[in-house]
Protein backbone atom coordinates (compact mmCIF):
# COMPACT_ATOMS: atom_id res chain seq x y z
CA UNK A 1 0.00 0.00 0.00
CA UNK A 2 1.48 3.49 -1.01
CA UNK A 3 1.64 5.77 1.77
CA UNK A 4 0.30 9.39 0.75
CA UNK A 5 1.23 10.89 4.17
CA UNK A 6 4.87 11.60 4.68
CA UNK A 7 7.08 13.46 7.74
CA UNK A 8 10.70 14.44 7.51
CA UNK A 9 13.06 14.00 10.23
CA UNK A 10 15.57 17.18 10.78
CA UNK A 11 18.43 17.61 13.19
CA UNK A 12 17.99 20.78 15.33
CA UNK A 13 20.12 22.09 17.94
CA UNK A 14 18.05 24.11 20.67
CA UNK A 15 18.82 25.09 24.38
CA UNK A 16 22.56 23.45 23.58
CA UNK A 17 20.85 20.07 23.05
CA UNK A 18 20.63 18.01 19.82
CA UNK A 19 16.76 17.27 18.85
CA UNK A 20 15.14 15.57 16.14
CA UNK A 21 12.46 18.15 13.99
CA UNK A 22 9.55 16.77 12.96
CA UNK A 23 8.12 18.59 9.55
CA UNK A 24 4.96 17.53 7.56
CA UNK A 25 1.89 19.32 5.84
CA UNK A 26 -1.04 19.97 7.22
CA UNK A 27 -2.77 17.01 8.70
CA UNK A 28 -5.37 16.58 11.48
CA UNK A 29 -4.17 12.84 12.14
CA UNK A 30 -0.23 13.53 11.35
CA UNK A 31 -1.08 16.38 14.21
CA UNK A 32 -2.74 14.26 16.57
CA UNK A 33 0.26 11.63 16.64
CA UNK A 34 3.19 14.01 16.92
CA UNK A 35 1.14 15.86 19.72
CA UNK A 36 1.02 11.81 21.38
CA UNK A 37 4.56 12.19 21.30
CA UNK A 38 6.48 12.14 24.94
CA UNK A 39 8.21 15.81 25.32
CA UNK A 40 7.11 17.04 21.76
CA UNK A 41 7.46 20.93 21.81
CA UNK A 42 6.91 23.72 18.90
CA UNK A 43 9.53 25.24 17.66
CA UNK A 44 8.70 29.11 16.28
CA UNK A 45 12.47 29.24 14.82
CA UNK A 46 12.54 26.27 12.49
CA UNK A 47 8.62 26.14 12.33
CA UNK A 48 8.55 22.49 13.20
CA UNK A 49 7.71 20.45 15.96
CA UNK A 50 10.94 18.28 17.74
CA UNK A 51 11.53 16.29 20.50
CA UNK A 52 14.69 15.41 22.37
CA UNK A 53 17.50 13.37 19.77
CA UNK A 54 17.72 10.10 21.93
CA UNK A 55 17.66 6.55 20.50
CA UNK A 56 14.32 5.63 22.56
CA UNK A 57 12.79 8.85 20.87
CA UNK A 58 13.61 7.83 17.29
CA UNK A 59 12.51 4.36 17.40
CA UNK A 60 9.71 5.84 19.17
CA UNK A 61 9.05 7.76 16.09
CA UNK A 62 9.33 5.03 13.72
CA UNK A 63 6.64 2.62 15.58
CA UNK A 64 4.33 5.69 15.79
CA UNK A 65 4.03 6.30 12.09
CA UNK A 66 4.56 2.87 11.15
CA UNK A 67 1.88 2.36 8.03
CA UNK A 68 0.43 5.41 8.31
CA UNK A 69 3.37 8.29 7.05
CA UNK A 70 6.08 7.74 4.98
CA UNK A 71 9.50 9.05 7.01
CA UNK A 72 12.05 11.06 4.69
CA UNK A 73 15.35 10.63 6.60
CA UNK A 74 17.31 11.85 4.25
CA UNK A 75 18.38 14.65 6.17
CA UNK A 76 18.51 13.20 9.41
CA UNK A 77 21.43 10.31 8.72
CA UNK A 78 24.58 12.18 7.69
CA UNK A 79 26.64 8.84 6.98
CA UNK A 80 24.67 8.72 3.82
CA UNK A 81 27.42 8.92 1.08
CA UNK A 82 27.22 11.60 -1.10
CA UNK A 83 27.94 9.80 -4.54
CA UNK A 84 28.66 5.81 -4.40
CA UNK A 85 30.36 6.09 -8.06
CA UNK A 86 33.38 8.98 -6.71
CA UNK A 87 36.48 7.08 -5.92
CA UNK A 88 37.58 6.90 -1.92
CA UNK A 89 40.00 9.49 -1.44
CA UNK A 90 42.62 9.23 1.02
CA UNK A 91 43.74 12.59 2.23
CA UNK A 92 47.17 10.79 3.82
CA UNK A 93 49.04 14.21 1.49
CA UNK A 94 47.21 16.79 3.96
CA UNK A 95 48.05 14.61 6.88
CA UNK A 96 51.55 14.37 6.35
CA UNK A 97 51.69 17.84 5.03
CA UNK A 98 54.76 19.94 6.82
CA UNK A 99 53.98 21.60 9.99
CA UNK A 100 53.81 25.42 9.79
CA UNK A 101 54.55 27.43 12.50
CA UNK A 102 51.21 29.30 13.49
CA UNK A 103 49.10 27.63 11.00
CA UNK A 104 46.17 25.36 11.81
CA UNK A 105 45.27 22.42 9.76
CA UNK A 106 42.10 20.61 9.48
CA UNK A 107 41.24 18.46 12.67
CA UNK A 108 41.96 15.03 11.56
CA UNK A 109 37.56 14.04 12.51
CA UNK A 110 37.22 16.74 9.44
CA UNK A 111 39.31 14.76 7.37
CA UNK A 112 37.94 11.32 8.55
CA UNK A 113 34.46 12.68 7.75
CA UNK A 114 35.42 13.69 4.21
CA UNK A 115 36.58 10.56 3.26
CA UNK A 116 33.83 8.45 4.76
CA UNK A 117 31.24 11.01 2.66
CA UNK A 118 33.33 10.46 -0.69
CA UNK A 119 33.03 13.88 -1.81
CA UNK A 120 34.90 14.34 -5.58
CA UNK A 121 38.45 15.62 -4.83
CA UNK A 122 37.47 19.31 -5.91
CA UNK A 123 35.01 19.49 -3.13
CA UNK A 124 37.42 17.97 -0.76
CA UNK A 125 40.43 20.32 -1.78
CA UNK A 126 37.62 23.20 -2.22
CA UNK A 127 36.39 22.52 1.29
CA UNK A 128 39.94 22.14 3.33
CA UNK A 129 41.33 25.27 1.83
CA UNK A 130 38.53 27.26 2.96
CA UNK A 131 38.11 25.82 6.37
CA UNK A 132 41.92 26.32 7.14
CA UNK A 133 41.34 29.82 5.73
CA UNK A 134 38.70 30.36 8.55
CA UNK A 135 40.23 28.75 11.41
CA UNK A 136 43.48 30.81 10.78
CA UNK A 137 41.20 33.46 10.98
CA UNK A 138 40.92 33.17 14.85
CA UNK A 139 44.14 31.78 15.35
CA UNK A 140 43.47 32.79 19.23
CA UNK A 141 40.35 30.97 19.56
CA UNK A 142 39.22 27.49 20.25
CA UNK A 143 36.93 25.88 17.35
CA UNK A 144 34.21 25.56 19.69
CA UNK A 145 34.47 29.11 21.28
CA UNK A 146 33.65 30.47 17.35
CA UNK A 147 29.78 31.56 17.73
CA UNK A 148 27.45 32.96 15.23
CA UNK A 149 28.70 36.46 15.67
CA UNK A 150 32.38 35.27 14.50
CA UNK A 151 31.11 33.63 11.15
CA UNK A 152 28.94 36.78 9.88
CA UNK A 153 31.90 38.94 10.60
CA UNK A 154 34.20 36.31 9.19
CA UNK A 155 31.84 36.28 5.86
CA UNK A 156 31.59 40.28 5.91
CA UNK A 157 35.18 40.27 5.36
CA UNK A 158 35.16 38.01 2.85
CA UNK A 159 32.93 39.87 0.92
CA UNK A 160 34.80 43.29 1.46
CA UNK A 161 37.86 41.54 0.02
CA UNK A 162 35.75 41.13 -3.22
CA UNK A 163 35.21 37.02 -3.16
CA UNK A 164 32.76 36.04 -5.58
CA UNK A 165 29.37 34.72 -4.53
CA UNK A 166 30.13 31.49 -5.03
CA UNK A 167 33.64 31.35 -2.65
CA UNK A 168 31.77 32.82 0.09
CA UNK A 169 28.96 30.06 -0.18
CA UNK A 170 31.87 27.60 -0.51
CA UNK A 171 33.23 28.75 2.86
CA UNK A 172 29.59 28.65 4.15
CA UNK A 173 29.59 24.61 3.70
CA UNK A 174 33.07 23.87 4.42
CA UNK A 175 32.15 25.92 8.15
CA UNK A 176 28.75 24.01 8.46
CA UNK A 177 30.37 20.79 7.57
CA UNK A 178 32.54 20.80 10.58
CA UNK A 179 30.42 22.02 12.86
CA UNK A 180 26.89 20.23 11.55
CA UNK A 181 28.10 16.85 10.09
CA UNK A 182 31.54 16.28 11.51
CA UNK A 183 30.74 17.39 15.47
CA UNK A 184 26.96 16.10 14.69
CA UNK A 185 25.20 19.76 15.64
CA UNK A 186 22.97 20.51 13.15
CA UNK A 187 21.58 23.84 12.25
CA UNK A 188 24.04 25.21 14.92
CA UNK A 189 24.46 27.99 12.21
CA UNK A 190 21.48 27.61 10.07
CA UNK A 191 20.35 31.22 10.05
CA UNK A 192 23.77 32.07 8.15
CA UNK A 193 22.59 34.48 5.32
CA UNK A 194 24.00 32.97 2.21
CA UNK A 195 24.79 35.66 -0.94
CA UNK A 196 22.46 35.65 -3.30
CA UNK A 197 23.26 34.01 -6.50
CA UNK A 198 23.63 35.68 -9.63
CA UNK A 199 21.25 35.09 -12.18
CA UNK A 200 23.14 34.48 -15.58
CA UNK A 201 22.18 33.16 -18.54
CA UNK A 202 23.44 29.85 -19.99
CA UNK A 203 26.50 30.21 -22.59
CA UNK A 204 24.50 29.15 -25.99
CA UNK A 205 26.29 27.97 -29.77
CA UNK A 206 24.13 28.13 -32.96
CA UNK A 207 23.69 24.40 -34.19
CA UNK A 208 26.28 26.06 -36.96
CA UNK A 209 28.57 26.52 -34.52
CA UNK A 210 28.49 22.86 -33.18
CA UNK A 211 28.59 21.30 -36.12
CA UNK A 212 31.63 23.12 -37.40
CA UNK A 213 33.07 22.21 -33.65
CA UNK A 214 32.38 17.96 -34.32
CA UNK A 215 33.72 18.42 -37.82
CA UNK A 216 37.15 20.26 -36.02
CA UNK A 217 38.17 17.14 -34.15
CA UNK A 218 41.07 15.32 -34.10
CA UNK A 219 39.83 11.92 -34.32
CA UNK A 220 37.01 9.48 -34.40
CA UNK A 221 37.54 9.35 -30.28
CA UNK A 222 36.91 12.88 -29.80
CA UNK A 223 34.24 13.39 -32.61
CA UNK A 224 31.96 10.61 -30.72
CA UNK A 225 32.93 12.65 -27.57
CA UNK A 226 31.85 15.81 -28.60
CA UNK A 227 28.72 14.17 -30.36
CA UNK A 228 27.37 12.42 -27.20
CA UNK A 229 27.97 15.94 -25.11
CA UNK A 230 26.08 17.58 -27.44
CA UNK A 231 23.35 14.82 -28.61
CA UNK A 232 22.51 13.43 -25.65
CA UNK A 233 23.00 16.47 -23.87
CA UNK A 234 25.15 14.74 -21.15
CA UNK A 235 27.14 16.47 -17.89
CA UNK A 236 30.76 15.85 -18.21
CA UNK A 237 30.97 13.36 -15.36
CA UNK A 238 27.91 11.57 -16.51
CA UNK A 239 30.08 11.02 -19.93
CA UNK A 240 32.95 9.83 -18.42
CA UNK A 241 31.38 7.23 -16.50
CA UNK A 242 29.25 5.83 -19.08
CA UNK A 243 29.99 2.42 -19.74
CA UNK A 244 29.56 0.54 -22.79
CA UNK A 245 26.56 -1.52 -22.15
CA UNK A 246 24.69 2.28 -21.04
CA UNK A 247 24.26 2.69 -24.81
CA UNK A 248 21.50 0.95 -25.81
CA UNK A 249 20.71 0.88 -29.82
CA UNK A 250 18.14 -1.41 -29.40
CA UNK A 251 15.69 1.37 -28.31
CA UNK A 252 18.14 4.26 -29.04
CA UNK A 253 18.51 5.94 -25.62
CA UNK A 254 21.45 6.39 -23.23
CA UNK A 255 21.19 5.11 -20.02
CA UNK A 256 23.07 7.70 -17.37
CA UNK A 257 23.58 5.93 -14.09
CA UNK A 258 24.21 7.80 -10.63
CA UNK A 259 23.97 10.98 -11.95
CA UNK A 260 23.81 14.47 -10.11
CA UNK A 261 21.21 14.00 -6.90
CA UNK A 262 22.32 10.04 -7.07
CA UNK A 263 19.26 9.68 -9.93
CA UNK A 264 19.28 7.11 -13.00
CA UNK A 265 17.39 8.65 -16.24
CA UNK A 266 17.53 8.36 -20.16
CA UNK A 267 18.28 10.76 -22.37
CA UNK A 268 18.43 10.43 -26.88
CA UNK A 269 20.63 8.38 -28.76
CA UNK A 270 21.80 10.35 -32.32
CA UNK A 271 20.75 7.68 -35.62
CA UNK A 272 23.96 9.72 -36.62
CA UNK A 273 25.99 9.80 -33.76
CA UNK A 274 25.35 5.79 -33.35
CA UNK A 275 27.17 4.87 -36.68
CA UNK A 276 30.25 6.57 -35.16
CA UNK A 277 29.83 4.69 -32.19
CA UNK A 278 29.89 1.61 -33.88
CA UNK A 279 32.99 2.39 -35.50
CA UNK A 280 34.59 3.90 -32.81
CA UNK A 281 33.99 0.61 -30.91
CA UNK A 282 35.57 -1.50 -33.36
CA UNK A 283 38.62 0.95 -33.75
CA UNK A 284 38.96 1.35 -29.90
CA UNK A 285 37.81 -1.92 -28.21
CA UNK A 286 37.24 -0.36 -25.01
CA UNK A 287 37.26 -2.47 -22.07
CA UNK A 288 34.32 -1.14 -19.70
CA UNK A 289 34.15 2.79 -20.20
CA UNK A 290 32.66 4.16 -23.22
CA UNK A 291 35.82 6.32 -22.86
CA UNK A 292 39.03 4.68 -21.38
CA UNK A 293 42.59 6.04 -21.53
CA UNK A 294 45.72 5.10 -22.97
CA UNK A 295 46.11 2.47 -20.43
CA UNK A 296 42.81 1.63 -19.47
CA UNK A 297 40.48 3.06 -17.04
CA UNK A 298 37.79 6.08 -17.14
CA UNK A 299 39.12 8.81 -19.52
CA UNK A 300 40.16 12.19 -17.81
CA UNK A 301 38.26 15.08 -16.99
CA UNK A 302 41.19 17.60 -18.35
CA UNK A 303 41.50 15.42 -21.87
CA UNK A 304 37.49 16.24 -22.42
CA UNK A 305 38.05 19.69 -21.61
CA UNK A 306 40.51 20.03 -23.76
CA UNK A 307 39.00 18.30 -26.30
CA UNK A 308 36.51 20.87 -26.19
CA UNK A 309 38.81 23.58 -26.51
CA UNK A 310 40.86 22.55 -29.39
CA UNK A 311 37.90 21.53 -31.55
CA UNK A 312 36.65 24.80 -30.58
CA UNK A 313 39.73 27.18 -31.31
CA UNK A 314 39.59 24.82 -34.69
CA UNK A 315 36.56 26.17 -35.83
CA UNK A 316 37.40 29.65 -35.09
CA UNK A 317 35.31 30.03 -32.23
CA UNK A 318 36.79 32.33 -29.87
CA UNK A 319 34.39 32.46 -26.98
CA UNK A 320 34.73 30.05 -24.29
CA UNK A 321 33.34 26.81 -25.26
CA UNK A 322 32.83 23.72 -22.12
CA UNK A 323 31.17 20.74 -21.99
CA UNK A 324 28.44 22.54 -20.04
CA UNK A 325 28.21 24.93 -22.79
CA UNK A 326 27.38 22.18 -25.41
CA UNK A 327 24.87 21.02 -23.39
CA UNK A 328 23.34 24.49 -22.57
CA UNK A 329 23.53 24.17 -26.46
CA UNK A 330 21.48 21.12 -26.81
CA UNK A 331 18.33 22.00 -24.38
CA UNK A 332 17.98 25.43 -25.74
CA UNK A 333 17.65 24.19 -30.16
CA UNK A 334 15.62 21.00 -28.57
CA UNK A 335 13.16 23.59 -27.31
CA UNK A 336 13.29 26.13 -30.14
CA UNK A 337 12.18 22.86 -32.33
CA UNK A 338 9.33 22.70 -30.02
CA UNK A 339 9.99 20.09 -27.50
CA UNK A 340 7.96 20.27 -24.76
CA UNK A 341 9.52 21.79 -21.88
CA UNK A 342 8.54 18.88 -19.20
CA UNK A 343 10.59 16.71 -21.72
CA UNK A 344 13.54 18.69 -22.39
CA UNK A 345 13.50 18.74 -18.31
CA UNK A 346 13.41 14.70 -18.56
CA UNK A 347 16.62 14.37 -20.60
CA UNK A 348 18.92 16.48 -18.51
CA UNK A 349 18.18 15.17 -15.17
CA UNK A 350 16.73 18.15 -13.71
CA UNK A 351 14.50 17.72 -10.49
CA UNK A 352 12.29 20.56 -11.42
CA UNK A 353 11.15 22.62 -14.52
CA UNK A 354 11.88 25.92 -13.12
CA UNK A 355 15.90 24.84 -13.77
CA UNK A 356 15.00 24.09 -16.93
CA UNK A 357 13.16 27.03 -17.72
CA UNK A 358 15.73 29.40 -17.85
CA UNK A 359 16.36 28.28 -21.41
CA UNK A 360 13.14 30.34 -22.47
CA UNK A 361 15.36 32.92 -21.71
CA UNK A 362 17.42 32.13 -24.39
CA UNK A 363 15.64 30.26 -27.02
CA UNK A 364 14.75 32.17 -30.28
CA UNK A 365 11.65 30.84 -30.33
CA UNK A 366 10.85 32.99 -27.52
CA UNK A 367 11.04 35.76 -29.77
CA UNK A 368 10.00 34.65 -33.33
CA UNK A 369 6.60 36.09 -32.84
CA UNK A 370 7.70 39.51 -31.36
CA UNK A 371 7.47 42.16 -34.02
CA UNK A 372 10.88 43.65 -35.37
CA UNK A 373 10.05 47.69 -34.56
CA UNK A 374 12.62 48.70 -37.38
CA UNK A 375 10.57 47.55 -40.16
């Protein structure tokens, strides 16, 4: 039986103790049950209801609803990892990393936490850079004697020194990480004004332009690259860790595994871009990958982006053309040929159609019907 009622379980940290939140919708019996609860309170802050985080209380929790809600604890588990397909990192480099005079390094539980969440090594690198940054901020205080007070000023200065929106929200998580996942004190700074983000518009190429880009690679390896970007309209990391049995001719999709948000979907399969395939296979025998290196193994992020860039600078186009560009490229001429939005939304993955609609933005469609005032 499919459960129509659902509650989600939240850390919150009130009064210097760790609780559990209770959220849900509306519901006169969801209501009556939580209020059954032993210690249940309101909070006015988070807008939820919570009791205190003990074992007995969760399990308590669990029997309550049991066949009557559905209980999202997604957010409530931290040793969820974050993507199963990322390689485990050990971070033995910044442990045996040369002591600096003065200088504070991560605390090895940051480190141990990092590797147990599998993180890619961007966000791992991204995140220790930016903690250490902070913490050698207040080189005369204790981790746990930084309050709220300390991180807006922290951020203020941040943003007076002219980092981008995007570094300060970086140092955001890498602070909340520590103190929410690592030390297990959720929402201890959850009222943490984050900058807004700018708005841009998605980098777009005329189908020209991408054309002349496939026809300006090197070989029959980097023209099915470039295709399957394009065609399928595929991330970069979703390319990469395609496998060979993901392309299925038989009912010409491509089947992306573990993409972004840990979600499977299907995207097109180019009639076109299939015959190269098929050759490129027999040329290439690759082992497992779609895409494997000179010795085997998943094909490099840096070769694809350079790929891109040399096909690119080929075909004399000078702007700066990614992987993310091409598929920017390939959701904005699906919908100027009038593919439904909700579908378009479908074949990159995304979890709701106001990502995708910032392509309206750009599509020319969007402005075939608007009346040229110089005529």
């Amino acid at each position: 039986m499919e459960l129509r009622k659902n509650i989600t379980l939240k850390h919150l940290f009130l009064d210097q103790k760790k609780c559990i939140g209770i959220q849900f919708k509306s519901d006169k019996i969801l209501q009556v049950l939580i209020e059954s609860l032993p210690n249940v309170d309101w909070s006015d802050k988070f807008e939820m209801y919570y009791v205190p985080n003990t074992k007995l209380n969760l399990d308590l929790i669990f029997k309550t609803f049991n066949g009557v809600a559905w209980i999202n604890g997604n957010y409530f588990f931290h040793e969820k990892v974050v993507n199963v397909n990322n390689p485990v990192l050990k971070l033995d480099s910044y442990r045996k990393r040369k002591p600096m005079e003065g200088y504070k390094t991560c605390p090895e539980s940051y480190l141990l936490k990092l590797e147990l969440k599998r993180y890619s090594f961007n966000t791992v690198k991204n995140y220790i850079s930016s903690f250490e940054s902070f913490i050698n901020h207040f080189k005369e205080k204790e981790l746990n004697e930084i309050n709220e007070m300390d991180i807006r000023t922290y951020l203020q200065l941040l943003i007076q020194k002219g980092l981008s929106n995007s570094q300060v929200n970086l140092t955001i998580n890498s602070i909340k990480f520590y103190y929410e996942t690592v030390l297990g004190m959720p929402n201890r700074f959850y009222s943490i004004e984050r900058p807004r983000k700018k708005k841009s518009l998605p980098e777009v190429l005329s189908k020209k332009e991408v054309l002349r880009i496939i026809d300006c690679t090197s070989n029959l390896k980097h023209r099915c690259i470039v295709g399957l970007l394009y065609s399928s309209g595929l991330r970069r990391s979703e390319l990469l860790n395609l496998k060979i049995k993901d392309i299925d001719s038989k009912r010409m999709v491509v089947v992306v595994k573990d993409a972004k948000g840990n979600k499977d979907r299907v995207t097109v399969l180019s009639p076109k871009l299939l015959k190269n395939l098929q050759e490129y296979y027999k040329e290439y025998r690759p082992e497992t990958y779609l895409f494997e290196g000179q010795k085997g193994g998943k094909y490099s992020v840096s070769s694809v982006l350079n790929i891109v860039k040399s096909a690119s600078q080929k075909a004399g186009i000078y702007k700066k053309v990614t992987p993310h560009v091409l598929r920017h490229s390939f959701a904005t001429h699906l919908l100027e040929n009038g593919t439904d939005l909700r579908h378009i939304q479908l074949l990159l993955g995304h979890s709701s159609t106001k990502t995708t609609e910032i392509y309206t933005h750009v599509a020319n469609s969007s402005f075939s019907d608007i009346k040229d005032l110089l005529s």
